[in-house]
N, C-alpha and C. Protein backbone atom coordinates (compact mmCIF):
# COMPACT_ATOMS: atom_id res chain seq x y z
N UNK A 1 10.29 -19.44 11.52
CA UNK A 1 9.83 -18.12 11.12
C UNK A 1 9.03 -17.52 12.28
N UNK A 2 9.51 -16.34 12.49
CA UNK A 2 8.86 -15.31 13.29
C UNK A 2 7.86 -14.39 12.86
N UNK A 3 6.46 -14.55 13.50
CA UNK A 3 5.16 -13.21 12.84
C UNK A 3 4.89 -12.57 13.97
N UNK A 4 5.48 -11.12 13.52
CA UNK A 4 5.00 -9.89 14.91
C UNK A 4 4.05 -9.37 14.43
N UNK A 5 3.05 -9.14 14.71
CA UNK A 5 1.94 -8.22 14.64
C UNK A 5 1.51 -7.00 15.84
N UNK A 6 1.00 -6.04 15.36
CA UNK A 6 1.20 -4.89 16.55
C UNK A 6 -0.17 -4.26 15.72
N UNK A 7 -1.12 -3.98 16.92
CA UNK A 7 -1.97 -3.12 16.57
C UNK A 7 -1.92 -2.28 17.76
N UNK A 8 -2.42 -0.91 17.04
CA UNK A 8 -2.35 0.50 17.77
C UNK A 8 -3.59 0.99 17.67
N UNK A 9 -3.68 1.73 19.00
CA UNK A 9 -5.71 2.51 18.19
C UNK A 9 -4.97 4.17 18.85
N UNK A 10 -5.14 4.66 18.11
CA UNK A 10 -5.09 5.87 17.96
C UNK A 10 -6.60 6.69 18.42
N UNK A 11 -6.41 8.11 19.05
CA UNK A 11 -6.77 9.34 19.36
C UNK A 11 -6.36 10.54 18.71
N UNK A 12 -7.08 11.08 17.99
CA UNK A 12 -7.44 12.59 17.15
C UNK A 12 -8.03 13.37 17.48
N UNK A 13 -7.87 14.15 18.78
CA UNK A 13 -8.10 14.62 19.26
C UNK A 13 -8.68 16.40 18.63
N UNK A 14 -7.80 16.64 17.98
CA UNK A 14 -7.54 17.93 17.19
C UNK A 14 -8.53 18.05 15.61
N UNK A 15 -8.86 16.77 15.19
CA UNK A 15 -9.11 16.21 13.76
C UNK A 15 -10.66 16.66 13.73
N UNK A 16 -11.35 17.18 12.55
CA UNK A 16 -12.58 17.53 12.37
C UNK A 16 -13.20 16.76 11.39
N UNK A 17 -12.84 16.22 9.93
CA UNK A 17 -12.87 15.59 9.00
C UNK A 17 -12.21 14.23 8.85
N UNK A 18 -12.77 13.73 7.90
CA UNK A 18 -12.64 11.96 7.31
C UNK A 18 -10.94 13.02 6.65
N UNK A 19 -11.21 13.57 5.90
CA UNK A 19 -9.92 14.03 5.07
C UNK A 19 -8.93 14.61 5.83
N UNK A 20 -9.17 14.92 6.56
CA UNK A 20 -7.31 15.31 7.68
C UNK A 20 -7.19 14.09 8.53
N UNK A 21 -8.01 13.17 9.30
CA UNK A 21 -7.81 11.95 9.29
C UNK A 21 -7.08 11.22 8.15
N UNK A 22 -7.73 11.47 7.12
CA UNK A 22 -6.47 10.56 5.73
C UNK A 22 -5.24 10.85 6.10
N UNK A 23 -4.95 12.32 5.79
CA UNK A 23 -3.88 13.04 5.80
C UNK A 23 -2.73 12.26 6.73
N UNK A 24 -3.30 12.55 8.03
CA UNK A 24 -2.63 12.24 8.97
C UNK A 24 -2.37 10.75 9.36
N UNK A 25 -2.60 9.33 8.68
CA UNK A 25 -2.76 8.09 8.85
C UNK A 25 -1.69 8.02 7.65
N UNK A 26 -1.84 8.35 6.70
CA UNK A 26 -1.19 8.92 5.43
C UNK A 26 0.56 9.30 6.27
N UNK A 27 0.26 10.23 6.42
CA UNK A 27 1.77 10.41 7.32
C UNK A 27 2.32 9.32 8.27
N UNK A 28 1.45 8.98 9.17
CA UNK A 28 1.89 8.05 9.98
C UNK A 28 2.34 6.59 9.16
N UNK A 29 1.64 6.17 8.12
CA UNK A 29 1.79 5.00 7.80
C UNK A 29 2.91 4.81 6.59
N UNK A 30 2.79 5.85 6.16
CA UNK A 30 4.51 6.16 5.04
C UNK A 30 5.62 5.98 5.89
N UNK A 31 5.93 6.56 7.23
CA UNK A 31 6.81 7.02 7.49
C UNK A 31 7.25 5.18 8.75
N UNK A 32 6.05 4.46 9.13
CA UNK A 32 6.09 3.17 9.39
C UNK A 32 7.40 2.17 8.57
N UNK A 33 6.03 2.17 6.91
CA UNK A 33 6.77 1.43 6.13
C UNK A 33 7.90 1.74 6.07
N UNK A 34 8.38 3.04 5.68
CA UNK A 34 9.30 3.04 5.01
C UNK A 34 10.75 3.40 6.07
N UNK A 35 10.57 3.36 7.56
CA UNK A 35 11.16 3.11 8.48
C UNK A 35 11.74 1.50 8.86
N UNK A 36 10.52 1.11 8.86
CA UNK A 36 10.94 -0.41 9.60
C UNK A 36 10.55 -1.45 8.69
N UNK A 37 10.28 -0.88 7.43
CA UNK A 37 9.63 -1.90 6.17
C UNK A 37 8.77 -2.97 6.97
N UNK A 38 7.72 -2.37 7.25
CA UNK A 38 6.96 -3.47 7.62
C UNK A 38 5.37 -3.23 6.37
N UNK A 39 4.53 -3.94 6.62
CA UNK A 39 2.88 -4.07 6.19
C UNK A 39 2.32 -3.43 7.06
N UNK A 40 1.71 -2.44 6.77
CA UNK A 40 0.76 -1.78 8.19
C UNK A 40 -0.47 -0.87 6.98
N UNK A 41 -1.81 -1.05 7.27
CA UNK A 41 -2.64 -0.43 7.28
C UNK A 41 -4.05 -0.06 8.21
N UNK A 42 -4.82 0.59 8.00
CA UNK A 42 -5.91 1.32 8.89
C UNK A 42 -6.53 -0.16 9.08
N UNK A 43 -7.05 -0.68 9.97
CA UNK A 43 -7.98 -1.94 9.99
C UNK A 43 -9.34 -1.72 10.78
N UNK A 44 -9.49 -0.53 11.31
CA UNK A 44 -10.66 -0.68 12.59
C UNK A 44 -10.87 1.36 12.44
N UNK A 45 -12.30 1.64 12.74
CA UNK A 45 -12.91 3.19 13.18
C UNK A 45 -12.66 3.64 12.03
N UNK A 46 -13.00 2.98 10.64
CA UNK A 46 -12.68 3.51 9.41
C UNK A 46 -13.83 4.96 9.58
N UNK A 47 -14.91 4.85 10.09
CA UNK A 47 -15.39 6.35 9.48
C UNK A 47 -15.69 7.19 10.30
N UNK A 48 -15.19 6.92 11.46
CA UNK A 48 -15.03 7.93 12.75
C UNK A 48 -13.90 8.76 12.54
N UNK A 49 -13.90 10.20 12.64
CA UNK A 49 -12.84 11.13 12.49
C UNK A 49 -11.71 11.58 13.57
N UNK A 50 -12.06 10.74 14.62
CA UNK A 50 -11.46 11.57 15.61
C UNK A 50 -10.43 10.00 16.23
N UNK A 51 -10.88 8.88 15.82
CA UNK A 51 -9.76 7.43 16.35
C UNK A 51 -9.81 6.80 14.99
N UNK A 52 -8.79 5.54 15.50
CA UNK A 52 -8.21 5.37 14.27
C UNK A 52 -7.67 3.83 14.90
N UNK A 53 -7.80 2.82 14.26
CA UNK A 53 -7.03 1.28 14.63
C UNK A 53 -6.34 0.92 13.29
N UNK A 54 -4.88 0.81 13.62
CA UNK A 54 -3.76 0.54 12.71
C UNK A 54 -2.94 -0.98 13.04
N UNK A 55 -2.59 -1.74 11.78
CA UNK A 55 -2.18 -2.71 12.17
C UNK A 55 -1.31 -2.93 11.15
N UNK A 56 -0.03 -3.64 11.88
CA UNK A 56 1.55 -3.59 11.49
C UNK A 56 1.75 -5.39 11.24
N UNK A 57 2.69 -5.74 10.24
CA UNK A 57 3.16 -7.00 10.44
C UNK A 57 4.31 -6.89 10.09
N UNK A 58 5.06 -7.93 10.74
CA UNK A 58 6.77 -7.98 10.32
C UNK A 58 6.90 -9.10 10.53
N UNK A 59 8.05 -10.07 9.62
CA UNK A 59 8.19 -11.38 9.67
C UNK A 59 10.00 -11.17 10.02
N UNK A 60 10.67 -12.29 10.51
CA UNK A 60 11.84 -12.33 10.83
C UNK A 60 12.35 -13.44 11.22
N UNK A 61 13.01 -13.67 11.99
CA UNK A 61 13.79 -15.21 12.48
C UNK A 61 14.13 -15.35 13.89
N UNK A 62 13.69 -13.91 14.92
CA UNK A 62 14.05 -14.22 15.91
C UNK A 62 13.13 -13.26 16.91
N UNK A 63 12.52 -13.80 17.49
CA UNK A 63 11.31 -13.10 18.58
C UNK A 63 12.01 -11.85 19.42
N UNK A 64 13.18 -11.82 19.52
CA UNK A 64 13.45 -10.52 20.41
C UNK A 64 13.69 -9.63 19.66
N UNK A 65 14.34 -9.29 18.36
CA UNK A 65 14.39 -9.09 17.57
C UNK A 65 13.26 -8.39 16.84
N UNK A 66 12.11 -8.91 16.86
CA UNK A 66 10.96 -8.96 16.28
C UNK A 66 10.28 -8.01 17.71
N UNK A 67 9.93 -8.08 18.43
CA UNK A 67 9.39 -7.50 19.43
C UNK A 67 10.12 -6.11 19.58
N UNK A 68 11.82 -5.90 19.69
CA UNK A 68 12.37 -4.80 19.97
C UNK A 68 11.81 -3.94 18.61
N UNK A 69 11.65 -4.27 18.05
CA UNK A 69 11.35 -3.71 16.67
C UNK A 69 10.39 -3.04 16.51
N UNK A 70 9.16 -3.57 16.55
CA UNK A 70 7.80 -3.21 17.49
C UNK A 70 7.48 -1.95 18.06
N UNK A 71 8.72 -2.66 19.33
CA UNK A 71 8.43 -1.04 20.04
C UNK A 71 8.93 0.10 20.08
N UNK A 72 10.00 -0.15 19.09
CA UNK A 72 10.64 1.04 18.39
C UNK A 72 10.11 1.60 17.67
N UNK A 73 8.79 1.29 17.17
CA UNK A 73 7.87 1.46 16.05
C UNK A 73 6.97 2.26 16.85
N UNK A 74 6.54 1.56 17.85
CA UNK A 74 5.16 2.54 18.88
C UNK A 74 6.31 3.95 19.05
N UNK A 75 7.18 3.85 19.63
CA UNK A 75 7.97 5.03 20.11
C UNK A 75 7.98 6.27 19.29
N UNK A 76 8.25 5.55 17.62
CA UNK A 76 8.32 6.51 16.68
C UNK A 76 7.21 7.20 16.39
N UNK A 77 5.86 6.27 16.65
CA UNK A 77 4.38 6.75 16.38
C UNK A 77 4.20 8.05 17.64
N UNK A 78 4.64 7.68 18.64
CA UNK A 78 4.31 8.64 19.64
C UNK A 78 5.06 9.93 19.45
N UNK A 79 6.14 9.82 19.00
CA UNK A 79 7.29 11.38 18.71
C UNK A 79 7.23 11.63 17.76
N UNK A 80 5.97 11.35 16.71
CA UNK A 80 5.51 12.30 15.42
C UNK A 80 4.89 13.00 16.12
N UNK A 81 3.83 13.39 17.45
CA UNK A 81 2.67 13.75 17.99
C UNK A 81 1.84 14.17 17.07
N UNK A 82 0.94 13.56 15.87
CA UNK A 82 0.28 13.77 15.47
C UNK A 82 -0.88 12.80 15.74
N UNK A 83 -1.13 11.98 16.66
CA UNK A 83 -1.94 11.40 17.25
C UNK A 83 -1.63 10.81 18.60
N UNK A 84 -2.92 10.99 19.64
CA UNK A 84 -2.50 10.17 20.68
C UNK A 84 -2.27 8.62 21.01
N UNK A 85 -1.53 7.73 21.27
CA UNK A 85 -1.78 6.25 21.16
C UNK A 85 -2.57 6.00 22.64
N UNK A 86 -3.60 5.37 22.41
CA UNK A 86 -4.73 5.20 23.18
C UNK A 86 -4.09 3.64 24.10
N UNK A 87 -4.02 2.48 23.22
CA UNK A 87 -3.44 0.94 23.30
C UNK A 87 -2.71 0.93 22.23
N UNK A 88 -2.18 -0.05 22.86
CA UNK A 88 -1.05 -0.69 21.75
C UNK A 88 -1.41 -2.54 22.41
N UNK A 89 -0.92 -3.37 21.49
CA UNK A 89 -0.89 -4.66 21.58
C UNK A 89 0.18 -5.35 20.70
N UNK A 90 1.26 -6.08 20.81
CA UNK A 90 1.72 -6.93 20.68
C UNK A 90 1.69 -8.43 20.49
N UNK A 91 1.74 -8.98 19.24
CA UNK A 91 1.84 -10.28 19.66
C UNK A 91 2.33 -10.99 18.19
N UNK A 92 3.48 -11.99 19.21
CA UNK A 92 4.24 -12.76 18.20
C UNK A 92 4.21 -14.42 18.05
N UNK A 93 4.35 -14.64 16.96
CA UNK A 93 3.46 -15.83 16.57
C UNK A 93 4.88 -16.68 16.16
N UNK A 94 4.90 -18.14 16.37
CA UNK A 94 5.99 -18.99 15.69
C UNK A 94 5.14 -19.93 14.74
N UNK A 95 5.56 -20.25 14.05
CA UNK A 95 5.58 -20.75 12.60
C UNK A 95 6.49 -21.81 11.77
């Protein structure tokens, strides 16, 4: 068994409020799951309005696989442009 995990920290540059922050994590994280069916929620800068640390898991059977996946995932986060991606991190675990 293969465990990818991917955390992202996000930039909100534009964002004034805790509540268009929702909004917009809200968008980003629907459109995650229900893309690449993975587990992903907010984990880090919960009450800062303007960044944001998100974290993804996906399980599978084969590390390249699991990684291409990943970064098809950052790609998609970046061509919503509703936030800037600041870092990204990768890392896959065997089991």
């Amino acid at each position: 068994m293969v465990l990818g995990l991917l955390t992202i920290s996000l930039r909100l540059p534009e964002n004034n409020t805790l509540k268009g922050k929702r909004k917009i994590l809200k968008s980003i994280l629907g459109k995650m799951k229900n893309t690449f069916n993975v587990s992903a929620a907010e984990i880090g800068e919960n009450d800062t309005h303007r960044k944001s640390d998100l974290g993804c898991a996906m399980v599978g059977n084969d590390s390249a696989y699991i990684n291409s996946k990943l970064d098809k995932l950052i790609n998609m986060v970046d061509d919503m442009g509703l936030a800037e991606i600041v870092d990204t991190q990768i890392e896959i675990m065997h089991c």
